[in-house]
N, C-alpha and C. Protein backbone atom coordinates (compact mmCIF):
# COMPACT_ATOMS: atom_id res chain seq x y z
N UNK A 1 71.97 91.12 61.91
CA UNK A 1 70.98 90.84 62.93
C UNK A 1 70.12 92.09 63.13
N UNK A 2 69.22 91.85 63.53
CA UNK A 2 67.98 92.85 63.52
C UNK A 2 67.36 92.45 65.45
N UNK A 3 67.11 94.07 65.85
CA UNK A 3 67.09 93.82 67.23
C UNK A 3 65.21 94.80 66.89
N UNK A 4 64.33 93.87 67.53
CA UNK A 4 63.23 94.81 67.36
C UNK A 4 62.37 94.75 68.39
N UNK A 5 62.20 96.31 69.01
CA UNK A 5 62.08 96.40 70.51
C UNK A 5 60.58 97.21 70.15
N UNK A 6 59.90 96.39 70.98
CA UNK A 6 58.35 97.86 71.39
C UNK A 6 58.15 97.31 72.84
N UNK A 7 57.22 98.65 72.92
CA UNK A 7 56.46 98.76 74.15
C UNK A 7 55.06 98.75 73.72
N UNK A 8 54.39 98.06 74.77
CA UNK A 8 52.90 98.34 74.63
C UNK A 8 52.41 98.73 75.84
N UNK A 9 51.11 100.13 75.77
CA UNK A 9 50.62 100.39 76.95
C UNK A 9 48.80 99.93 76.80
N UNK A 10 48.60 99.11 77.55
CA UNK A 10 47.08 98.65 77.78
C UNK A 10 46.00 99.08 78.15
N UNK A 11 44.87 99.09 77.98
CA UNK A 11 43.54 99.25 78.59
C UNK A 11 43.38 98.47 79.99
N UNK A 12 43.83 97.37 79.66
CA UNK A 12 43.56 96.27 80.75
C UNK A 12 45.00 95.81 81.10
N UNK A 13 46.09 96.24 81.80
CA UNK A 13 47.58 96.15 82.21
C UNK A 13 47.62 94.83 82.57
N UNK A 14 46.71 94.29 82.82
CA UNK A 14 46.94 92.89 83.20
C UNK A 14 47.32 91.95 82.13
N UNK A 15 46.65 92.27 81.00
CA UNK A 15 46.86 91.52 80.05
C UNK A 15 48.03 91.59 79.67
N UNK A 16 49.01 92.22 79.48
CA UNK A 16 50.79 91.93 79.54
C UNK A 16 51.09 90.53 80.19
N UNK A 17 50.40 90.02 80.87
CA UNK A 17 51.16 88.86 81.79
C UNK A 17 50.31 87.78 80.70
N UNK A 18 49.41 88.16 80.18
CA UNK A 18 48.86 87.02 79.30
C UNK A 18 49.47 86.61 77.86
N UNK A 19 49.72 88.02 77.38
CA UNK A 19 50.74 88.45 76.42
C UNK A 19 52.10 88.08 76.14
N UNK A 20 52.73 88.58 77.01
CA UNK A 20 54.32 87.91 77.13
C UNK A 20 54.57 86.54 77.24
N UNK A 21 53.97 85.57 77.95
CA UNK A 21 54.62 84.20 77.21
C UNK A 21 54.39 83.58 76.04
N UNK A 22 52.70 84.25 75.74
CA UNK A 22 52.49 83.66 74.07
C UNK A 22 53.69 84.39 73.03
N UNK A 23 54.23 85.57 73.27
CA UNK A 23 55.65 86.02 72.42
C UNK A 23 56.37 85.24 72.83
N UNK A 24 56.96 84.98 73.79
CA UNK A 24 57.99 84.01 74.21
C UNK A 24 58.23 82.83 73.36
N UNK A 25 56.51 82.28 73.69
CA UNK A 25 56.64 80.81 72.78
C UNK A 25 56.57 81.39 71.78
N UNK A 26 56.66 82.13 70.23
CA UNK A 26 57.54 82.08 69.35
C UNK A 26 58.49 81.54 69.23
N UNK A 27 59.49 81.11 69.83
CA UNK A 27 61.24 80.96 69.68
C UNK A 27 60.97 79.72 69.11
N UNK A 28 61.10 79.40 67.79
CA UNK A 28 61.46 78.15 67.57
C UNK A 28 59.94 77.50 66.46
N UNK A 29 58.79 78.92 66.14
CA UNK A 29 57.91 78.54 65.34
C UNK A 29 58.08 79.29 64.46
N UNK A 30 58.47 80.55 64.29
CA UNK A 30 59.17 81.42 63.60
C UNK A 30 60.27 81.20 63.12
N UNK A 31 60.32 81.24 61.71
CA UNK A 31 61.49 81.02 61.23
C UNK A 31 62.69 82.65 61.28
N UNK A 32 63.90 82.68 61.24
CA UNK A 32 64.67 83.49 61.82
C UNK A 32 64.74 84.44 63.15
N UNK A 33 63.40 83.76 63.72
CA UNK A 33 63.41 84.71 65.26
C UNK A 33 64.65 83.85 66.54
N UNK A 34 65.34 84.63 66.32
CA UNK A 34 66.85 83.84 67.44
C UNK A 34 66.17 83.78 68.76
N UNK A 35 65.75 85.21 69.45
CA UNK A 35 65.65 84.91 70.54
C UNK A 35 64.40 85.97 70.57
N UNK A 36 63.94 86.05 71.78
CA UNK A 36 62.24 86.81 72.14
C UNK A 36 62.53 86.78 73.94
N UNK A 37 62.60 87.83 73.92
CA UNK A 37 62.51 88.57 75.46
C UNK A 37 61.19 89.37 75.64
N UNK A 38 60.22 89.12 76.50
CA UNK A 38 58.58 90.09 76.85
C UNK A 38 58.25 89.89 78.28
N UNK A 39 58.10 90.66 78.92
CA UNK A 39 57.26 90.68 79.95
C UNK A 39 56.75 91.81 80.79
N UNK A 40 56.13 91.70 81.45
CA UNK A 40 55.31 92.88 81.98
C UNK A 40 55.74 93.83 82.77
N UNK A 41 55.36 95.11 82.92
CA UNK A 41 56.08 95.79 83.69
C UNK A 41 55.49 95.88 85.16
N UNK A 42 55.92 95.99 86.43
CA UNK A 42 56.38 95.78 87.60
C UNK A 42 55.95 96.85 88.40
N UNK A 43 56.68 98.36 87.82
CA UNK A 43 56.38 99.10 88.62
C UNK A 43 55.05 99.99 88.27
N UNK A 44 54.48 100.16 87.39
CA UNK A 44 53.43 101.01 87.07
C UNK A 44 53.71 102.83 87.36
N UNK A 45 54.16 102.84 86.89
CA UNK A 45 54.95 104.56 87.46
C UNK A 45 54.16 104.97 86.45
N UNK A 46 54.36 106.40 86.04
CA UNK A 46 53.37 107.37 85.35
C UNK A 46 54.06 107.09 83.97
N UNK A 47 55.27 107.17 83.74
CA UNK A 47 56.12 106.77 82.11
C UNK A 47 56.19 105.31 82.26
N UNK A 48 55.76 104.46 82.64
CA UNK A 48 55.78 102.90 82.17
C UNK A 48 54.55 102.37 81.38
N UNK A 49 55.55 101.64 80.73
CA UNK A 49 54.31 100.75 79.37
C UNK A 49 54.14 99.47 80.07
N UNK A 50 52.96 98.92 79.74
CA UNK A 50 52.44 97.52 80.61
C UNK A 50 53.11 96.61 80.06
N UNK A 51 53.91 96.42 78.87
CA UNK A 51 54.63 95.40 78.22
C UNK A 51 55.52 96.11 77.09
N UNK A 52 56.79 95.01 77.58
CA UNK A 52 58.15 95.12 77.10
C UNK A 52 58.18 94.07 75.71
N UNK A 53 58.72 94.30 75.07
CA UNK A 53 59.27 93.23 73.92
C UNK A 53 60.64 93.08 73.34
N UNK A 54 61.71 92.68 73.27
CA UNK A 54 62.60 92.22 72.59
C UNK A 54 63.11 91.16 71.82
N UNK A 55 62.77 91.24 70.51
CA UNK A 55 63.02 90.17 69.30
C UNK A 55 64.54 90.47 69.14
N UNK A 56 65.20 89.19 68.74
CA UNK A 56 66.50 89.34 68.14
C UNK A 56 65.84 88.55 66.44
N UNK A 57 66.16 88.91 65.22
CA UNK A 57 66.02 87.69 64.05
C UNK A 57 67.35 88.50 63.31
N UNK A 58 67.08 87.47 62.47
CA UNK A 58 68.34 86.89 61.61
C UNK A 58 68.50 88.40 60.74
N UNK A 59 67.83 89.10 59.96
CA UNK A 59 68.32 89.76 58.98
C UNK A 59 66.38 90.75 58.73
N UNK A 60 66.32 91.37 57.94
CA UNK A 60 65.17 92.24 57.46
C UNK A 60 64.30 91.40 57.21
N UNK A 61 65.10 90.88 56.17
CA UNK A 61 63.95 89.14 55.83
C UNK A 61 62.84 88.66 56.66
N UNK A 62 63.92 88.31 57.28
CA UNK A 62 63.16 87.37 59.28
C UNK A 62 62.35 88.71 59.55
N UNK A 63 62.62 89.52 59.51
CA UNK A 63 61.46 90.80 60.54
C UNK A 63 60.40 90.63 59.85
N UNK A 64 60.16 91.06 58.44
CA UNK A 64 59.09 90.63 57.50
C UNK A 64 58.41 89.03 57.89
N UNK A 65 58.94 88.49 57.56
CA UNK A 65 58.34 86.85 57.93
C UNK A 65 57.72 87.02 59.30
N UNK A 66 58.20 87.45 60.17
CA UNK A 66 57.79 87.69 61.71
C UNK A 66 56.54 88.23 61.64
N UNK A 67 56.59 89.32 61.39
CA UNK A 67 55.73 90.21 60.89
C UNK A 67 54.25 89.76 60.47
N UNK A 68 54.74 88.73 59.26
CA UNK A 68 53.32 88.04 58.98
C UNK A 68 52.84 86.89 59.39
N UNK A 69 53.76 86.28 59.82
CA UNK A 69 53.60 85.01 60.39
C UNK A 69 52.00 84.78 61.49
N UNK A 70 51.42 83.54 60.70
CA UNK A 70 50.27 83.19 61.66
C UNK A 70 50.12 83.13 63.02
N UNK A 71 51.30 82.27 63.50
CA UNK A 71 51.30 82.71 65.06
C UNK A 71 51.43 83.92 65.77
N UNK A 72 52.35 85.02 65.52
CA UNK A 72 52.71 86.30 65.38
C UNK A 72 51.44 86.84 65.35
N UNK A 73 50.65 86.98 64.62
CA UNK A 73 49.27 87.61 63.82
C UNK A 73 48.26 87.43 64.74
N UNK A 74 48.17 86.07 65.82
CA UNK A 74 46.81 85.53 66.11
C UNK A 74 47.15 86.52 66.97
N UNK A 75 48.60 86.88 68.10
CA UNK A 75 48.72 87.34 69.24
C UNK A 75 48.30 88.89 68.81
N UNK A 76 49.24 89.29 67.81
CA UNK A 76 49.02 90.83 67.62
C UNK A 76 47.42 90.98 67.10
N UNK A 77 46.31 90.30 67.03
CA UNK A 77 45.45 90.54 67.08
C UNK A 77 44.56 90.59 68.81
N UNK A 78 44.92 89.62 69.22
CA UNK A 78 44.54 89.75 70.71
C UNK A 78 45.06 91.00 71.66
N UNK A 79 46.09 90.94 70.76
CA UNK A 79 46.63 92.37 72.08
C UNK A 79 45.72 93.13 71.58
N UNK A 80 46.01 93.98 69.96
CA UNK A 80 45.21 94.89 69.98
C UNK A 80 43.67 95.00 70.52
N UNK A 81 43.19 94.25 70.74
CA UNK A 81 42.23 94.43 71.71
C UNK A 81 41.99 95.16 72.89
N UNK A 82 43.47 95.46 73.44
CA UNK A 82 43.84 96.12 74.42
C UNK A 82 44.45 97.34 74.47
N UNK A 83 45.32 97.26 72.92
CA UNK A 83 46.42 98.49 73.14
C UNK A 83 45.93 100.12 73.16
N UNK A 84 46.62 100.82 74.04
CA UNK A 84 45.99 102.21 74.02
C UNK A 84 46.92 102.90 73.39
N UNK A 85 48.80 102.36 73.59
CA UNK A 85 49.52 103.11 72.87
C UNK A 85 50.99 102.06 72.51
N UNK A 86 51.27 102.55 71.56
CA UNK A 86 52.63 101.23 71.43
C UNK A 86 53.62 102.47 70.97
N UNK A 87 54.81 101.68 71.02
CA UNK A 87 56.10 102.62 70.74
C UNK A 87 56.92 101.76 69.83
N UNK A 88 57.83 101.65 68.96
CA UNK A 88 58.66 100.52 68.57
C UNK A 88 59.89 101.05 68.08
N UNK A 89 61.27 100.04 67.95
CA UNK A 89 62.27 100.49 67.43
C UNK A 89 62.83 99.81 67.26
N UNK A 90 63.26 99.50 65.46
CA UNK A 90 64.19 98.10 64.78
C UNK A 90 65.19 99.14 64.54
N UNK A 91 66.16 98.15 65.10
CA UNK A 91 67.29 98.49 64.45
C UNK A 91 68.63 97.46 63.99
N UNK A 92 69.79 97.50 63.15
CA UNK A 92 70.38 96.35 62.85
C UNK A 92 72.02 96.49 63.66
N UNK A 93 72.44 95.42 64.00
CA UNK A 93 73.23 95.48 64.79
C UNK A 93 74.64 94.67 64.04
């Protein structure tokens, strides 16, 4: 299993709340994505990113497929519209 976590920090912080359920709805159009945890962050403190992400998929495979996948693609094009800084970290469990 493959756990693949980022953060994104925004131009426009609001857009996290627009963001996170279109990841959400992934679960189930994506092939090997188990589960998808995203949503926005709350407190706005000076070290917080405007959006959280947690993918669980099946194996390296699934991350790749994720990765390119059309639905996947339309969103990570809309965000970037916004992003000022992202962070990420796969790792296998």
């Amino acid at each position: 299993m493959i756990r693949h976590i980022v953060f994104h920090k925004y131009t426009q912080p609001q857009q996290a709340q627009v963001i996170a359920p279109l990841l959400r709805a992934l679960v189930g159009k994506v092939p090997g994505l188990v589960s998808m945890e995203a949503g926005a962050d709350f407190l706005h403190s000076e070290r917080s990113y405007d959006l959280a992400l947690i993918a669980t998929l099946q194996d390296r495979a699934a991350l790749e497929v994720y990765a390119s996948h059309p639905e996947h693609v339309k969103i990570k094009e809309l965000a970037h519209k916004y992003i000022e800084k992202t962070v990420a970290v796969d790792f296998e469990f």
